[in-house]
C-alpha atoms as a PDB file:
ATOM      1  CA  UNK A   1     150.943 105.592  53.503  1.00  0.00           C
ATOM      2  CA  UNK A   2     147.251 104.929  53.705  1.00  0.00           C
ATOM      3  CA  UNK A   3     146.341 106.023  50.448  1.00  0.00           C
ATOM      4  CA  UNK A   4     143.881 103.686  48.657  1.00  0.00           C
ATOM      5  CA  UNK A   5     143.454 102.533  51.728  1.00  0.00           C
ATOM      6  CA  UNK A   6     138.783 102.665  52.994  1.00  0.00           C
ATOM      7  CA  UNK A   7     138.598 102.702  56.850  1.00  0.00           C
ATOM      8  CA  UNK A   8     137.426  99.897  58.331  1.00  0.00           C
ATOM      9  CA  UNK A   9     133.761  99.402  60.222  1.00  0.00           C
ATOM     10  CA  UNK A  10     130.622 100.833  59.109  1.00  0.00           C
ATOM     11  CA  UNK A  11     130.140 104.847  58.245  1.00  0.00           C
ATOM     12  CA  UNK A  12     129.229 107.374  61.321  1.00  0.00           C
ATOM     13  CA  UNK A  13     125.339 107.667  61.456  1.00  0.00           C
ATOM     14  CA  UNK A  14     124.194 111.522  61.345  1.00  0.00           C
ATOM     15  CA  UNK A  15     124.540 113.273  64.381  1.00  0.00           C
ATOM     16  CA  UNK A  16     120.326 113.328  64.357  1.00  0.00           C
ATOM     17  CA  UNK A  17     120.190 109.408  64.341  1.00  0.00           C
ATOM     18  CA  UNK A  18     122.921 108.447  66.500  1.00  0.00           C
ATOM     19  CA  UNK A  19     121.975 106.831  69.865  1.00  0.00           C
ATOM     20  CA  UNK A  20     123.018 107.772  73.657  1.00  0.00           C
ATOM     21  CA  UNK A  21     123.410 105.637  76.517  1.00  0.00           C
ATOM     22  CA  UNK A  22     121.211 106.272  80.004  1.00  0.00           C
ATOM     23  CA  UNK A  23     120.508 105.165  82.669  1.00  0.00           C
ATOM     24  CA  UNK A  24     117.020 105.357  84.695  1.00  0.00           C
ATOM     25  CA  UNK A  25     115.576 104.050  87.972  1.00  0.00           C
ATOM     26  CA  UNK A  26     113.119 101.942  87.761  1.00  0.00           C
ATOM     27  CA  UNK A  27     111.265  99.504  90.213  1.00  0.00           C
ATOM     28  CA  UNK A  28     112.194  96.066  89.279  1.00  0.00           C
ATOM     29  CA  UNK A  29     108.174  95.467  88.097  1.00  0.00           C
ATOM     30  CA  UNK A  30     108.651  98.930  85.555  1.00  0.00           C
ATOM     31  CA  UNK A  31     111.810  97.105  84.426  1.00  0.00           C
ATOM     32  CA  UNK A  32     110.306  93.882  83.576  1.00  0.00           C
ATOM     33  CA  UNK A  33     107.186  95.701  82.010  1.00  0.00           C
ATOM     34  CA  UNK A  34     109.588  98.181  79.583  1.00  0.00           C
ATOM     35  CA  UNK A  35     111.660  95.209  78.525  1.00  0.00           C
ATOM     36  CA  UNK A  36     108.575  93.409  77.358  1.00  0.00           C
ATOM     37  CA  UNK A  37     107.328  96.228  75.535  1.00  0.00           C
ATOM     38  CA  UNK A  38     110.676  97.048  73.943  1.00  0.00           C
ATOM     39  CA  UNK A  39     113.007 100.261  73.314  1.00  0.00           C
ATOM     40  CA  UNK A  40     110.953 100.527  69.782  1.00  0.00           C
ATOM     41  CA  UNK A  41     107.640 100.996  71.955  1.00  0.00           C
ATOM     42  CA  UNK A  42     109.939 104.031  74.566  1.00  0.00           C
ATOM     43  CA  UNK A  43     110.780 105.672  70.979  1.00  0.00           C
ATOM     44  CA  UNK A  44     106.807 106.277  70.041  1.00  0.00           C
ATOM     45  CA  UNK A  45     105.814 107.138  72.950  1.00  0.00           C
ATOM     46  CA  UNK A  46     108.978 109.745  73.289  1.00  0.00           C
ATOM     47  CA  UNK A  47     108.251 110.793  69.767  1.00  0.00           C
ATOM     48  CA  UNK A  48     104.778 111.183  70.218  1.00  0.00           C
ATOM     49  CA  UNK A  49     104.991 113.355  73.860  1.00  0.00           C
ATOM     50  CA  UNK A  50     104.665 116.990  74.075  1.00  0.00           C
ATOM     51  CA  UNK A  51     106.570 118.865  76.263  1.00  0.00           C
ATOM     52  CA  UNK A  52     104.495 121.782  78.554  1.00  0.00           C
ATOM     53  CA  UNK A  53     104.154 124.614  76.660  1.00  0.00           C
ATOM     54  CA  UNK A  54     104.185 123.665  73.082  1.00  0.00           C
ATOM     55  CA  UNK A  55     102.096 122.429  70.404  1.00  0.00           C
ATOM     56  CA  UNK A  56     101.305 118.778  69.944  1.00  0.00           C
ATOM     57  CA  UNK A  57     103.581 116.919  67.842  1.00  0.00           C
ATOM     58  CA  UNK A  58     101.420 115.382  64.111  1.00  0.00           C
ATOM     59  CA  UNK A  59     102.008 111.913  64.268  1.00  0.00           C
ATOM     60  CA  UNK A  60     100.940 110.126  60.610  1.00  0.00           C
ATOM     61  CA  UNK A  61      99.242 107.288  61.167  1.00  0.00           C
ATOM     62  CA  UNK A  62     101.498 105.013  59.079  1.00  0.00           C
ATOM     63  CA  UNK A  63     104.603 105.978  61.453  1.00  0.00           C
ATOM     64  CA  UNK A  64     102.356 103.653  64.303  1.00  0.00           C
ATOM     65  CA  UNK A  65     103.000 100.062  64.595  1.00  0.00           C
END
């Protein structure tokens, strides 16, 4: 019955680039500040952390903006 048929929307991202939703509490200042400086600014800095007890992470410098 649905042969031939494509689904509709877009494809499933890899499991690797998918998103989550989450919440955090934040004073209402921290709020303001982080939605001026944008969720691609929280993604560097996440990317670029290291966690206690390992190695820091290479980061090339053409992955900054």
């Amino acid at each position: 019955m649905n042969a031939g048929k494509r689904a509709a929307g877009r494809p499933k991202l890899p499991e690797a680039e998918r998103t989550v939703v989450t919440t955090v509490r934040l004073k209402p200042a921290h709020k303001a500040k982080l939605r001026s400086l944008g969720t691609a600014w929280l993604v560097r800095q996440l990317d670029a952390a290291v966690l206690p007890g390992s190695a820091p992470a290479k980061v090339s410098p053409r992955s900054r903006s």
